[in-house]
C-alpha atoms as a PDB file:
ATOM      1  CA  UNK A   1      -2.532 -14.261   8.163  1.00  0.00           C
ATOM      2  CA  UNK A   2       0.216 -11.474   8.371  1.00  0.00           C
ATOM      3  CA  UNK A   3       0.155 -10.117  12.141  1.00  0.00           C
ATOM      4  CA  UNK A   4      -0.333  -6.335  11.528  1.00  0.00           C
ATOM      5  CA  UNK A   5      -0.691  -6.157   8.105  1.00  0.00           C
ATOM      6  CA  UNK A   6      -3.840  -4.596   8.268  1.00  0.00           C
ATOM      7  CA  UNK A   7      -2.640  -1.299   9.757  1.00  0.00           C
ATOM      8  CA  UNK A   8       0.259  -1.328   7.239  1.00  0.00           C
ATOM      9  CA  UNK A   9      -1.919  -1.879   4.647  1.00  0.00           C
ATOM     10  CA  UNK A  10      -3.999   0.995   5.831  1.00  0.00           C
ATOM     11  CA  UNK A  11      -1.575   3.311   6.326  1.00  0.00           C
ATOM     12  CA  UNK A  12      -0.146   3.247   3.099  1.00  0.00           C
ATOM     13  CA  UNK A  13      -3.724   3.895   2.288  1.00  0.00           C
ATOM     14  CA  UNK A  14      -4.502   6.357   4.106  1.00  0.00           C
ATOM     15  CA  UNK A  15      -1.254   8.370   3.013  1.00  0.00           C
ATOM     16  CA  UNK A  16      -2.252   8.120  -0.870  1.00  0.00           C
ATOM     17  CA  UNK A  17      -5.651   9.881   0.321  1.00  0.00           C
ATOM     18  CA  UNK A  18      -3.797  12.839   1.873  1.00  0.00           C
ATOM     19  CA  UNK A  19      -1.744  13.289  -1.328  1.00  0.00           C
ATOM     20  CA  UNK A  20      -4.829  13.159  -3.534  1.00  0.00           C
ATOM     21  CA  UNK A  21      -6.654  15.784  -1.362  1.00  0.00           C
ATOM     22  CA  UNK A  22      -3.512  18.025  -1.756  1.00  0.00           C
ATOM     23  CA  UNK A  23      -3.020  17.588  -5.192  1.00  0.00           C
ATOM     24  CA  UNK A  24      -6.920  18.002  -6.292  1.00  0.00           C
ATOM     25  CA  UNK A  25      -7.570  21.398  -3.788  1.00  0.00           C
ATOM     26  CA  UNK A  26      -8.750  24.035  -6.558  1.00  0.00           C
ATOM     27  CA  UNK A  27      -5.986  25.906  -6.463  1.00  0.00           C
ATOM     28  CA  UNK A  28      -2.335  23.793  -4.852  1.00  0.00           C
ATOM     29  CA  UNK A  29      -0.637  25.635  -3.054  1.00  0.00           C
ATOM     30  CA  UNK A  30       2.895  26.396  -4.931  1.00  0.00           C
ATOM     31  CA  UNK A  31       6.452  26.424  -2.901  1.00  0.00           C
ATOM     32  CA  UNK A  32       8.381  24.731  -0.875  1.00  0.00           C
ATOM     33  CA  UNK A  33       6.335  23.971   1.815  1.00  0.00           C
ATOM     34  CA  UNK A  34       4.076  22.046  -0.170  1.00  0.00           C
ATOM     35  CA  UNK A  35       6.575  19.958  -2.290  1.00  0.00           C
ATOM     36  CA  UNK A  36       7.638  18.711   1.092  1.00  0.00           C
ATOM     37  CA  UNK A  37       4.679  17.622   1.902  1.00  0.00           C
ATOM     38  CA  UNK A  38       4.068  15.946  -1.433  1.00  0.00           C
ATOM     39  CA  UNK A  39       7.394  14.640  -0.635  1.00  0.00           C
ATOM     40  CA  UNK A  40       7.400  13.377   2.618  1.00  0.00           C
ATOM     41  CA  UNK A  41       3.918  11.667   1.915  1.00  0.00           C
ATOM     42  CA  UNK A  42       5.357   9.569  -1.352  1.00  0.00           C
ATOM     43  CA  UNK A  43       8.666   8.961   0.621  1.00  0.00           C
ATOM     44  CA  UNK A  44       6.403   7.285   3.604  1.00  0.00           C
ATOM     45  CA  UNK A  45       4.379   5.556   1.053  1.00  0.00           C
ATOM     46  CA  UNK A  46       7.839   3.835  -0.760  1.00  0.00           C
ATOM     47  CA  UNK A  47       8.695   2.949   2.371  1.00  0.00           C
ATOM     48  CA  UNK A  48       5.728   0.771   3.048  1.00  0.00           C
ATOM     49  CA  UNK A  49       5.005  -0.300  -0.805  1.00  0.00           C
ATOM     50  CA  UNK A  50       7.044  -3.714  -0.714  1.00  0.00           C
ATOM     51  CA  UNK A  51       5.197  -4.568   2.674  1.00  0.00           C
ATOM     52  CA  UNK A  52       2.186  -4.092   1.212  1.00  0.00           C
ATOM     53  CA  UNK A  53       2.491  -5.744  -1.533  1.00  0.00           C
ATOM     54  CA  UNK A  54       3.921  -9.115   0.847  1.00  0.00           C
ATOM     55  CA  UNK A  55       0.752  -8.936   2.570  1.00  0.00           C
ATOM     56  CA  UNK A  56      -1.745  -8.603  -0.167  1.00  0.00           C
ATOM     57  CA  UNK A  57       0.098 -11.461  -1.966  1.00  0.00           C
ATOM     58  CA  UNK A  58      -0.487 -13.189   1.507  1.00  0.00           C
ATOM     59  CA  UNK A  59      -3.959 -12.826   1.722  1.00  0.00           C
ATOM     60  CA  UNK A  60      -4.715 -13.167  -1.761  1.00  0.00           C
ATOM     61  CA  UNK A  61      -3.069 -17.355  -1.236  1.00  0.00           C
ATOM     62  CA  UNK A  62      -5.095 -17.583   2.142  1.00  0.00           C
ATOM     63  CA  UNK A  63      -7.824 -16.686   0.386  1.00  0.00           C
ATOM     64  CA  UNK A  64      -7.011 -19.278  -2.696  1.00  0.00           C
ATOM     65  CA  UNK A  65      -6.105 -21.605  -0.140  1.00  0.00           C
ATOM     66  CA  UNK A  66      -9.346 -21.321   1.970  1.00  0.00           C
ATOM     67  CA  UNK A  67     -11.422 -21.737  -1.181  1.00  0.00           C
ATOM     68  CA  UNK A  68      -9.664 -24.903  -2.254  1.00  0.00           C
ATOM     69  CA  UNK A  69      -7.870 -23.015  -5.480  1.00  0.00           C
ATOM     70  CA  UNK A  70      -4.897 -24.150  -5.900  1.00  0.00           C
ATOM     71  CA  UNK A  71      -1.989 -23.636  -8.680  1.00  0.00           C
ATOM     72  CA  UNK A  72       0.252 -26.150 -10.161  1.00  0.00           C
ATOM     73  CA  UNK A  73       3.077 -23.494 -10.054  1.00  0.00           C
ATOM     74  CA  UNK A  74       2.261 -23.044  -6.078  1.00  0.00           C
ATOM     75  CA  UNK A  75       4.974 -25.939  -4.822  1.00  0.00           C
ATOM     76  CA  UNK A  76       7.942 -23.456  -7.051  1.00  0.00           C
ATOM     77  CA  UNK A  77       6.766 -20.094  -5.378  1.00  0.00           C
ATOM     78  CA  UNK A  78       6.538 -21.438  -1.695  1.00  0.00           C
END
């Protein structure tokens, strides 16, 4: 398994669930203060999207793997 990937993972998580509770308070707040924020939050979560995807894809295969479930296509995609 991917060492650390978990708290990656649940960062990235945990950032999408501060931008939904901004975006769905009853009435946003409007200015700059809170585009930066909106910002800042999608900024940190680009940063950590292509990780997260390498270690989903990771333990998606260990997961195939473990269960015997294999894919022809497996030996091209190492």
């Amino acid at each position: 398994m991917v060492s650390g990937g978990e708290d990656i993972v649940a960062k990235y998580l945990i950032l999408r669930d501060q931008q939904k509770r901004l975006l769905l308070k009853p009435m946003p707040q409007t200015g700059s203060s809170f585009n930066l924020e909106i910002d800042d939050l999608e900024k940190q979560q680009e940063a950590l999207a292509g990780s997260v995807e390498k270690i989903i894809n990771q333990h998606i295969r260990e997961t195939l793997e473990d269960q015997g479930i294999y894919q022809p296509w497996y030996k091209y995609i190492g």
